[in-house]
Protein backbone atom coordinates (compact mmCIF):
# COMPACT_ATOMS: atom_id res chain seq x y z
CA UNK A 1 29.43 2.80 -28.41
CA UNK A 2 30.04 5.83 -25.90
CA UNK A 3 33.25 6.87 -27.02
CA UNK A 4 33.72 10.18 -26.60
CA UNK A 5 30.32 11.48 -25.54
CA UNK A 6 30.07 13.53 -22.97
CA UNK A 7 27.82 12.10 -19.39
CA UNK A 8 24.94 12.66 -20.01
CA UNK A 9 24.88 11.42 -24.03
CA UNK A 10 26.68 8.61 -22.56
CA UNK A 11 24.08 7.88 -20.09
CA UNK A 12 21.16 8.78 -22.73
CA UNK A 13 22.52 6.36 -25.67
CA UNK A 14 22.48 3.28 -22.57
CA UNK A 15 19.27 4.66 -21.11
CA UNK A 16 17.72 3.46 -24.76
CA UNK A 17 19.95 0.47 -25.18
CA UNK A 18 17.82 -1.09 -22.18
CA UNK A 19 15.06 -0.20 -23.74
CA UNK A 20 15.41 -1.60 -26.67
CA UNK A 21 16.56 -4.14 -25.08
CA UNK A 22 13.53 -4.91 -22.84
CA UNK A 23 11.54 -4.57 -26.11
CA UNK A 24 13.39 -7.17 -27.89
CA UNK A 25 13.42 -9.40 -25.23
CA UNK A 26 9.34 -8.47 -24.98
CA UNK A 27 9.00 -6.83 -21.73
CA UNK A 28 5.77 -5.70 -20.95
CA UNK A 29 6.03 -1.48 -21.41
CA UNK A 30 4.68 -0.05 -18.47
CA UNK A 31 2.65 -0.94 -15.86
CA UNK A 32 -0.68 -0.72 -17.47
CA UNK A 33 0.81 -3.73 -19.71
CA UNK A 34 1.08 -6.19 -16.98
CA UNK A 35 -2.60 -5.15 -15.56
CA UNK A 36 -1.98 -1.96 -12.92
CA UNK A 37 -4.90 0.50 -13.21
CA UNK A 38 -4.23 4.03 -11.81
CA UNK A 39 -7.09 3.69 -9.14
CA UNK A 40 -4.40 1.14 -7.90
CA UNK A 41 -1.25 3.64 -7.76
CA UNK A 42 -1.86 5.48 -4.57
CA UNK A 43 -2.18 2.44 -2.51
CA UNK A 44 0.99 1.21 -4.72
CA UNK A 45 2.55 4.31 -3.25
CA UNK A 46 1.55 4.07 0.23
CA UNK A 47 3.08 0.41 0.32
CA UNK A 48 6.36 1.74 -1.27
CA UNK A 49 7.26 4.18 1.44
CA UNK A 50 6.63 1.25 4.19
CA UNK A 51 9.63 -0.53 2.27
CA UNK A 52 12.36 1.85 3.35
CA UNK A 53 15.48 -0.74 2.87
CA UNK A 54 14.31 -0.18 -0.54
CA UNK A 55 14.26 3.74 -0.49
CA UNK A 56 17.35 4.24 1.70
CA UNK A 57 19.80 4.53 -0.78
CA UNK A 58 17.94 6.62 -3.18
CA UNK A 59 19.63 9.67 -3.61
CA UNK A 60 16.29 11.67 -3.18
CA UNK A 61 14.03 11.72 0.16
CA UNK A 62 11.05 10.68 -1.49
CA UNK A 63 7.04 10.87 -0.17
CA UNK A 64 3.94 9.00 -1.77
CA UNK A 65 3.02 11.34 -3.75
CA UNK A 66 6.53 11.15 -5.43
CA UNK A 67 6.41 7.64 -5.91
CA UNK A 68 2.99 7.56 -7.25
CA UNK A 69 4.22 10.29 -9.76
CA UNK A 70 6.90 7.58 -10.96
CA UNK A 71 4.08 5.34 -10.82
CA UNK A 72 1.87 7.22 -13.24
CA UNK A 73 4.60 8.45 -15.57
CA UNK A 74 5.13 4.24 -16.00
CA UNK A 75 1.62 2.96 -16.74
């Protein structure tokens, strides 16, 4: 329920319904969970910027090293 929150509580409260979603449903958490190691993440990276239909509509230009921060913050 979202009534009357403001944005961002709104967005917060179904930012954790997904997750607890994903748990219940028994999602792997993070990358490290379904076998990524960090020596993999820059070459991750590299292959994400190649896949720009994919980052076009992103509403931040982002470089490898900002995807492999996203990356890391996920394993």
């Amino acid at each position: 329920q979202v009534d009357g929150l403001d944005r961002r509580d709104a967005a917060e409260k179904a930012a954790a319904a997904v997750e607890d979603l994903a748990r219940d449903v028994g999602l792997p958490e993070g990358l490290a969970a379904v076998g990524v190691t960090e020596d993999e993440l820059p070459r991750f990276a590299a292959d994400t910027t190649q896949l720009q239909r994919l980052l076009v509509g992103n509403p931040r230009r982002m470089d490898a090293d900002d995807i492999e921060g996203i990356f890391q913050r996920s394993l």
